[in-house]
PDB file of N, CA and C in Angstrom:
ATOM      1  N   UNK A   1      13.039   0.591   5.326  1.00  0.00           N
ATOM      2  CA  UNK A   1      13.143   0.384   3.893  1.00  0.00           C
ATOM      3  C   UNK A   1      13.439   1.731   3.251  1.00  0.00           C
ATOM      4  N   UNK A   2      14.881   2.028   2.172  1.00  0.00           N
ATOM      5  CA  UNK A   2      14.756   2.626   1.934  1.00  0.00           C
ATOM      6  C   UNK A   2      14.025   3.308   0.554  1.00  0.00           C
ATOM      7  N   UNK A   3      13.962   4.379   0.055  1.00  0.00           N
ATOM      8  CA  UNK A   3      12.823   4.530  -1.373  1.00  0.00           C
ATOM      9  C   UNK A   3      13.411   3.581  -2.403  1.00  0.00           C
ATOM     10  N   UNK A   4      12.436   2.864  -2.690  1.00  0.00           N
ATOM     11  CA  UNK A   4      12.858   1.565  -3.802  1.00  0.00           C
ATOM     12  C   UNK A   4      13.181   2.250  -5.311  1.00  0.00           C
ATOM     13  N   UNK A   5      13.869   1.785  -6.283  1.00  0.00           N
ATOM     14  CA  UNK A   5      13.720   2.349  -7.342  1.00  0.00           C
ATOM     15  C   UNK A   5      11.956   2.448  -8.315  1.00  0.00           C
ATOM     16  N   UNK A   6      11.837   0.716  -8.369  1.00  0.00           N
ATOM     17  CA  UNK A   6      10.554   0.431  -8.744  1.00  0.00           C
ATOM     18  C   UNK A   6       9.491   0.363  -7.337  1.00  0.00           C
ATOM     19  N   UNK A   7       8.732   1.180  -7.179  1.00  0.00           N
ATOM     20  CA  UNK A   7       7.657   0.796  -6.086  1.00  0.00           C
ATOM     21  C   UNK A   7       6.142   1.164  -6.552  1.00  0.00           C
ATOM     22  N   UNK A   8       5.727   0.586  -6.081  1.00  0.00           N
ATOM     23  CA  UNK A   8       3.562   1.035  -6.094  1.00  0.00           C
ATOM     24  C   UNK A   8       3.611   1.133  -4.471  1.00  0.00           C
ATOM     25  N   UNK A   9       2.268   1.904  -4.629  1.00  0.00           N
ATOM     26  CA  UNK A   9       1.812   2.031  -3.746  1.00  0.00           C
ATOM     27  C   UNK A   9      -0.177   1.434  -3.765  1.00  0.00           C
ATOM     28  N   UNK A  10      -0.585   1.347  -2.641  1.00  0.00           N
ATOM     29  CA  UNK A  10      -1.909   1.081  -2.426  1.00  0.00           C
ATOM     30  C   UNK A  10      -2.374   1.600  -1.603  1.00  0.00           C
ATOM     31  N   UNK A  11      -3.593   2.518  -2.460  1.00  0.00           N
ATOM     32  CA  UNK A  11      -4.337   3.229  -1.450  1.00  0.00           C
ATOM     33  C   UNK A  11      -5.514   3.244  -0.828  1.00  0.00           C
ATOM     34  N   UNK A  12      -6.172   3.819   0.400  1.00  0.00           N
ATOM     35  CA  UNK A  12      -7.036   3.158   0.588  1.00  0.00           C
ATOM     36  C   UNK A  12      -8.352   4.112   0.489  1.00  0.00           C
ATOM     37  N   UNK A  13      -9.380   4.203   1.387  1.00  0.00           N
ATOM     38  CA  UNK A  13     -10.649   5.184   1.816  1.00  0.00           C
ATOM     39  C   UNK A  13     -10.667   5.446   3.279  1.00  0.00           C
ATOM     40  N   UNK A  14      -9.912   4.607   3.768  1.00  0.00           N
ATOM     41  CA  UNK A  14      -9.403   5.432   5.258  1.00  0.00           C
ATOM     42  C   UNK A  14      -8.457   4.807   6.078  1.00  0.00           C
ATOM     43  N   UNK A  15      -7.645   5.377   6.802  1.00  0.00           N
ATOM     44  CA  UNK A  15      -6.631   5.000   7.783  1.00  0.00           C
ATOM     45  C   UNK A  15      -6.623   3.566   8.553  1.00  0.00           C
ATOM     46  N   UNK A  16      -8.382   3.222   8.735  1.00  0.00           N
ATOM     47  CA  UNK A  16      -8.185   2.190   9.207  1.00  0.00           C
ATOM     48  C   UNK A  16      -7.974   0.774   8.079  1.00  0.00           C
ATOM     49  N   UNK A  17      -8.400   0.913   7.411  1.00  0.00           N
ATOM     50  CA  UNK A  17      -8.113   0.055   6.043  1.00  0.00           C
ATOM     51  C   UNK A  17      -6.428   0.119   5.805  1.00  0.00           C
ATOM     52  N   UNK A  18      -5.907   1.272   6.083  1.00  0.00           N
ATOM     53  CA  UNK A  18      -4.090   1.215   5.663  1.00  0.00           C
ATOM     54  C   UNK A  18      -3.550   0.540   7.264  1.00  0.00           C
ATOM     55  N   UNK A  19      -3.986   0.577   7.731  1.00  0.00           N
ATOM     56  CA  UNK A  19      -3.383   0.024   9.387  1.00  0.00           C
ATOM     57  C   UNK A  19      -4.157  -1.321   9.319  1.00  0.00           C
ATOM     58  N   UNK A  20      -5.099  -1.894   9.217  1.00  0.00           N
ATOM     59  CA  UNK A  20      -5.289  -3.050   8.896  1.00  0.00           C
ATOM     60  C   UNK A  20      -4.466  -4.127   7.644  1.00  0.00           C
ATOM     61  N   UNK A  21      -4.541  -3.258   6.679  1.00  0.00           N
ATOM     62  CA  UNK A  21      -3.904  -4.180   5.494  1.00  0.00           C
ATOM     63  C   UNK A  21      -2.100  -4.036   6.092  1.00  0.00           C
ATOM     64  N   UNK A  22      -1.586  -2.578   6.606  1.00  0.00           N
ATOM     65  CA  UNK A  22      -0.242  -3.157   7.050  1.00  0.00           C
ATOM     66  C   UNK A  22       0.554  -4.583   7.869  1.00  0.00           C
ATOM     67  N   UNK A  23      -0.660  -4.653   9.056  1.00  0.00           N
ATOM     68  CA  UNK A  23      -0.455  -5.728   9.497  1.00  0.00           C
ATOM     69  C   UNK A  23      -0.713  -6.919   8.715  1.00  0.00           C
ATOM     70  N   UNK A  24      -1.683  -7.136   8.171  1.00  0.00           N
ATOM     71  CA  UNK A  24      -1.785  -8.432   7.115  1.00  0.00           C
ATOM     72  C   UNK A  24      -0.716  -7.962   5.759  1.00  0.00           C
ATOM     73  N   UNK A  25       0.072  -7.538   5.376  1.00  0.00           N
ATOM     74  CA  UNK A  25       1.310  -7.671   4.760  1.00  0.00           C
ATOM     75  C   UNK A  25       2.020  -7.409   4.996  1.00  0.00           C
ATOM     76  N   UNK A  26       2.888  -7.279   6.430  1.00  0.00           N
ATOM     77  CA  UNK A  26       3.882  -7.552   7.280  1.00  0.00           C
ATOM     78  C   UNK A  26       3.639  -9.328   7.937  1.00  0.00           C
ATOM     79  N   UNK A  27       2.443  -9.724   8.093  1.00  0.00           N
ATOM     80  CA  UNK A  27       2.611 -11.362   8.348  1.00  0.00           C
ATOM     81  C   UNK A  27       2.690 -12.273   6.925  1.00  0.00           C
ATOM     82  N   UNK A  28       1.832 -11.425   6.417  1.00  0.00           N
ATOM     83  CA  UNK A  28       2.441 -12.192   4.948  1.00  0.00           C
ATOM     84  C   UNK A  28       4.187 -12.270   4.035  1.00  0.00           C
ATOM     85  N   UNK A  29       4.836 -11.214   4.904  1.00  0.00           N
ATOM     86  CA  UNK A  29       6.024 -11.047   4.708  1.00  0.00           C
ATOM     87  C   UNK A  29       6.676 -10.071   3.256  1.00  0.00           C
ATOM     88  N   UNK A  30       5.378  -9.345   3.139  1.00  0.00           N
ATOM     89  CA  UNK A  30       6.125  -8.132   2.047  1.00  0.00           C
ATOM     90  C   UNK A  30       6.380  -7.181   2.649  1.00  0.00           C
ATOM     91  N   UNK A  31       7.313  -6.624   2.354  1.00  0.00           N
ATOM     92  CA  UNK A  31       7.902  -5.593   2.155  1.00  0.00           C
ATOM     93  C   UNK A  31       7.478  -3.957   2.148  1.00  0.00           C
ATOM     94  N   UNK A  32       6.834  -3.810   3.381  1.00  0.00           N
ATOM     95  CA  UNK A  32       5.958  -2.443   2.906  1.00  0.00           C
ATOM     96  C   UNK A  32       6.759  -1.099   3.730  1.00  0.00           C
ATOM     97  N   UNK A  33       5.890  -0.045   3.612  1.00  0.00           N
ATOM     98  CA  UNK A  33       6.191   1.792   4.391  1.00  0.00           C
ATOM     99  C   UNK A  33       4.960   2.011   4.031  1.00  0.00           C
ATOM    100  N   UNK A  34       4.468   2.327   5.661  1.00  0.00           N
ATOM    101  CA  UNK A  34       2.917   3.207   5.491  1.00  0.00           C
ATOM    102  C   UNK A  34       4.144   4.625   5.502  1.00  0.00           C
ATOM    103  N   UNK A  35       3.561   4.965   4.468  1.00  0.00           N
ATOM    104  CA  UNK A  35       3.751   6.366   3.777  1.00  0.00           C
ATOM    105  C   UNK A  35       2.509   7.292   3.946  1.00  0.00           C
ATOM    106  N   UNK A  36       3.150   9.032   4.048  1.00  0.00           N
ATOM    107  CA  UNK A  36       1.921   9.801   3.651  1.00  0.00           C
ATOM    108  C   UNK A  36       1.337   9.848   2.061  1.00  0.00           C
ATOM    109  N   UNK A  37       0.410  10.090   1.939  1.00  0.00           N
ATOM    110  CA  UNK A  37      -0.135   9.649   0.139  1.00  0.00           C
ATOM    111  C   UNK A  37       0.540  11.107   0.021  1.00  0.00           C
ATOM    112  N   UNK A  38       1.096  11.380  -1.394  1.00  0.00           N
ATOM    113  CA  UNK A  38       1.673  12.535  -2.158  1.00  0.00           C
ATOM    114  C   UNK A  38       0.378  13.002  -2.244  1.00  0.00           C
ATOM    115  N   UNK A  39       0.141  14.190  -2.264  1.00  0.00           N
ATOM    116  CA  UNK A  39      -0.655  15.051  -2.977  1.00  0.00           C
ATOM    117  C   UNK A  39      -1.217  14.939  -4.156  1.00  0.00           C
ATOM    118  N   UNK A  40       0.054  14.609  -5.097  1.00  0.00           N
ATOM    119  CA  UNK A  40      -0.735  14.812  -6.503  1.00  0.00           C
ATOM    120  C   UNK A  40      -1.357  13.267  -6.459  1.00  0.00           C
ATOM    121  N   UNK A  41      -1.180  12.786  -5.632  1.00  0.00           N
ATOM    122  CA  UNK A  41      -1.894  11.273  -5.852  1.00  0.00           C
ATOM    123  C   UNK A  41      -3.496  11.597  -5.553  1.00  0.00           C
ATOM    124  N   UNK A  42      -3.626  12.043  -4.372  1.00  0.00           N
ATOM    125  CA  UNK A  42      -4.623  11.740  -3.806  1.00  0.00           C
ATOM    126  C   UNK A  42      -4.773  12.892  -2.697  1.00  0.00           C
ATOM    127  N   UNK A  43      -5.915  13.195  -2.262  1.00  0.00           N
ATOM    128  CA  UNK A  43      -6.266  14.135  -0.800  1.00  0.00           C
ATOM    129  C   UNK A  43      -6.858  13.142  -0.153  1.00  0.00           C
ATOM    130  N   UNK A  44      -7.621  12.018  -0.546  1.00  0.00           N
ATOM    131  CA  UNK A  44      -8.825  11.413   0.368  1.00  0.00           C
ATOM    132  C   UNK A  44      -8.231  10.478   1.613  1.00  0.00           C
ATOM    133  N   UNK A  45      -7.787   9.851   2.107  1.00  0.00           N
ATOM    134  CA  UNK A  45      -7.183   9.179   2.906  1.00  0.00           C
ATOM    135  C   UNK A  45      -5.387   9.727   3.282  1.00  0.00           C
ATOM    136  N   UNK A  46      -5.206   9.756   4.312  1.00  0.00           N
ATOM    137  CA  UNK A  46      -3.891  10.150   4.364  1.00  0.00           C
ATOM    138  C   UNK A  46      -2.936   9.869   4.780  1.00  0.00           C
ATOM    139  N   UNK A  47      -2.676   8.316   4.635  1.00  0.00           N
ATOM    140  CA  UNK A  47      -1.387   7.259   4.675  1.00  0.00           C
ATOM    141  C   UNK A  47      -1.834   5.895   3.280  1.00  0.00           C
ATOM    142  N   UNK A  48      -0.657   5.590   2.986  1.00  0.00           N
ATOM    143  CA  UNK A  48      -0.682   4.675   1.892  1.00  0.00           C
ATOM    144  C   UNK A  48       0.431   3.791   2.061  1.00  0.00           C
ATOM    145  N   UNK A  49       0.296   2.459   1.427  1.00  0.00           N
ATOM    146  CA  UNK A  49       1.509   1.905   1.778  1.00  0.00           C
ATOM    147  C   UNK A  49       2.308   1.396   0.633  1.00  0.00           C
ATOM    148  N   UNK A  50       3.895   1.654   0.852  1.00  0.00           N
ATOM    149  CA  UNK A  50       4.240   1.650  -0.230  1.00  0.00           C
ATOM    150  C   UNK A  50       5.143   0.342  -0.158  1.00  0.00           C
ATOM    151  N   UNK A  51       5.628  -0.241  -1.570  1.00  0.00           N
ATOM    152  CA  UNK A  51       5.994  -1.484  -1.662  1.00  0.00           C
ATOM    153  C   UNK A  51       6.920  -1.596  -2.537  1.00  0.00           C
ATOM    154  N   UNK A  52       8.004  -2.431  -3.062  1.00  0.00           N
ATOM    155  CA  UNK A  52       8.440  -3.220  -4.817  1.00  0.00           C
ATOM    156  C   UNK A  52       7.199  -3.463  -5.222  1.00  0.00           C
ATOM    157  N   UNK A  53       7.483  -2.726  -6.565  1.00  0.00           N
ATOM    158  CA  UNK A  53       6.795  -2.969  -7.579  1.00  0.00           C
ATOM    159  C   UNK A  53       6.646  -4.556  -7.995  1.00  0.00           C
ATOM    160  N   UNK A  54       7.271  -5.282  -7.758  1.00  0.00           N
ATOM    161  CA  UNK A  54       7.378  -6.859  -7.839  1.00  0.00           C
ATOM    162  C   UNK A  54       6.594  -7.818  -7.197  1.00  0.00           C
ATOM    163  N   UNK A  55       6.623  -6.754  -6.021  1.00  0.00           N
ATOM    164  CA  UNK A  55       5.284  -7.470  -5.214  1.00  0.00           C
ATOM    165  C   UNK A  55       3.805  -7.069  -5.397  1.00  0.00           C
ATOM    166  N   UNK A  56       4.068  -6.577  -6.178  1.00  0.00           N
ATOM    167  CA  UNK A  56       2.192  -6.377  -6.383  1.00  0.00           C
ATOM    168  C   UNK A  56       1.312  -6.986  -6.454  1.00  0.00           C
ATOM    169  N   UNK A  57       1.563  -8.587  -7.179  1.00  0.00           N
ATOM    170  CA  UNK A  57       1.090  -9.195  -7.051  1.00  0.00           C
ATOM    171  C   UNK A  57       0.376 -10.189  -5.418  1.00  0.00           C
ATOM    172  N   UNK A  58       1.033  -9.979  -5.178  1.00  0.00           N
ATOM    173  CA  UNK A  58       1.788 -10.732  -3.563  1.00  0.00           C
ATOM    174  C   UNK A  58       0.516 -10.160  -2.595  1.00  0.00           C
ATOM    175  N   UNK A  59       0.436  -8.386  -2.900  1.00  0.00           N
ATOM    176  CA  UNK A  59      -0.499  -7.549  -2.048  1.00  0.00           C
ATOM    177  C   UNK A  59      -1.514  -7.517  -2.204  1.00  0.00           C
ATOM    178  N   UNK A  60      -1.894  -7.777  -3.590  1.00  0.00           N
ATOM    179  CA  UNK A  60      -3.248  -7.652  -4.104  1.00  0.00           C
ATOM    180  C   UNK A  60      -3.787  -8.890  -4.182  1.00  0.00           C
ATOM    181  N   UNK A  61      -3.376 -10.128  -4.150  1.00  0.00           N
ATOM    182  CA  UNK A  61      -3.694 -11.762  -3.362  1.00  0.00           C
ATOM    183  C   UNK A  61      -3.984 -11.216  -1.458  1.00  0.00           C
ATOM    184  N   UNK A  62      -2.870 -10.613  -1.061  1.00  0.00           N
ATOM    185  CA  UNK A  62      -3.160 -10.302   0.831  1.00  0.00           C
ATOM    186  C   UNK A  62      -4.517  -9.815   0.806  1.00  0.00           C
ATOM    187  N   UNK A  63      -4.551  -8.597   0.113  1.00  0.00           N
ATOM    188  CA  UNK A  63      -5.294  -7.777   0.574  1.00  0.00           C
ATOM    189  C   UNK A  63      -6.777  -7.970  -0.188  1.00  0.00           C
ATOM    190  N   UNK A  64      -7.293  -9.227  -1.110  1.00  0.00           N
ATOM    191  CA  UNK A  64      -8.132  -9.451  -1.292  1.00  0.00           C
ATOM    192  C   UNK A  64      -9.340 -10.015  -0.883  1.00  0.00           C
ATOM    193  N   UNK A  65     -10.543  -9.355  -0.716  1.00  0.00           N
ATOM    194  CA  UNK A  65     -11.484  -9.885   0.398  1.00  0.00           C
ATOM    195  C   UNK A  65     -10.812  -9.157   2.316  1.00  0.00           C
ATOM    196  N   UNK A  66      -9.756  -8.877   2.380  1.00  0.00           N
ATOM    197  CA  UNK A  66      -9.626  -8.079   3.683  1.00  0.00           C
ATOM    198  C   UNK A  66     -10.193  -6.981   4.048  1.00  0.00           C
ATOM    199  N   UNK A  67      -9.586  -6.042   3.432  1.00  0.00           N
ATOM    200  CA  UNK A  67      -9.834  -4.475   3.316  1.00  0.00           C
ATOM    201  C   UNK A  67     -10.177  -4.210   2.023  1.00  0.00           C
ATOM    202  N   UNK A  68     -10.878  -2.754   1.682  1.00  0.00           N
ATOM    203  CA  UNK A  68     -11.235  -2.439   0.492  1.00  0.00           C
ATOM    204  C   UNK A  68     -10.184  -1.475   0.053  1.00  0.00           C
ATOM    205  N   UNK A  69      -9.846  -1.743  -0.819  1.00  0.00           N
ATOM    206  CA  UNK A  69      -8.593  -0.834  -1.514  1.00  0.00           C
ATOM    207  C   UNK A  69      -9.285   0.198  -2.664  1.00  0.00           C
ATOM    208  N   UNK A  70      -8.583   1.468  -2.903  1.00  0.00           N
ATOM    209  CA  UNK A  70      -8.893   2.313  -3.214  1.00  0.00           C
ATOM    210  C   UNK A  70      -8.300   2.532  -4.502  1.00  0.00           C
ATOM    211  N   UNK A  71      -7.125   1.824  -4.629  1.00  0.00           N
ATOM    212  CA  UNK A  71      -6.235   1.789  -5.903  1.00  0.00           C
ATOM    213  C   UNK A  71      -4.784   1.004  -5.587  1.00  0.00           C
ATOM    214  N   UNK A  72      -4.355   0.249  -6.371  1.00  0.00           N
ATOM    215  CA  UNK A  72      -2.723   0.233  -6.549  1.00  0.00           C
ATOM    216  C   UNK A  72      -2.341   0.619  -7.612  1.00  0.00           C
ATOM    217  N   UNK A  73      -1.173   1.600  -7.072  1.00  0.00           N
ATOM    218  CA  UNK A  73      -0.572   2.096  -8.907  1.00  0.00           C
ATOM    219  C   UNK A  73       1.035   2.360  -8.649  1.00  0.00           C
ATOM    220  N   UNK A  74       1.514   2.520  -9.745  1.00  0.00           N
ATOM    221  CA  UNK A  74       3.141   3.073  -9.857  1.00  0.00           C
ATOM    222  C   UNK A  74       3.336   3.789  -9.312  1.00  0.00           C
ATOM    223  N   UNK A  75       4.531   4.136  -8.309  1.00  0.00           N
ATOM    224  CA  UNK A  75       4.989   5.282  -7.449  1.00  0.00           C
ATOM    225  C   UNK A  75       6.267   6.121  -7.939  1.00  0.00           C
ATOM    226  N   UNK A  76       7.338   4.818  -8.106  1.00  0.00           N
ATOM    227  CA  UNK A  76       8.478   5.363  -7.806  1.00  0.00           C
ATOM    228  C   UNK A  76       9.135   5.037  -9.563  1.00  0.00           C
TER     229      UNK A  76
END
């Protein structure tokens, strides 16, 4: 995937939470890139996954009750 115009990203509290939720929204069929988190985003965890902004909705239905998410916000 290449960098979307509109994207979010979702972040987590640790690696295993971003490698868990990847696989449950790759079977759910969105559209993701475990990405490194930018800096100015964040230091605490250090992969995030990034998405269309369109689907946000989509991820935050996946990833509810799965993993604990740390934030979704605007990226790109």
């Amino acid at each position: 995937m290449e960098q979307p115009e509109n994207c979010s990203v979702v972040l987590f509290h640790s690696i295993t939470h971003a490698m868990k939720a990847e696989k449950r929204l790759k079977a759910a069929g969105v559209t993701i890139k475990l990405i490194p988190v930018p800096r100015h985003i964040s230091s605490d965890c250090g992969v995030c996954l990034r998405f269309p902004r369109e689907q946000e909705e989509a991820v935050a239905a996946a990833l509810t009750g799965f993993v604990e998410i740390r934030e979704i916000r605007p990226f790109c």
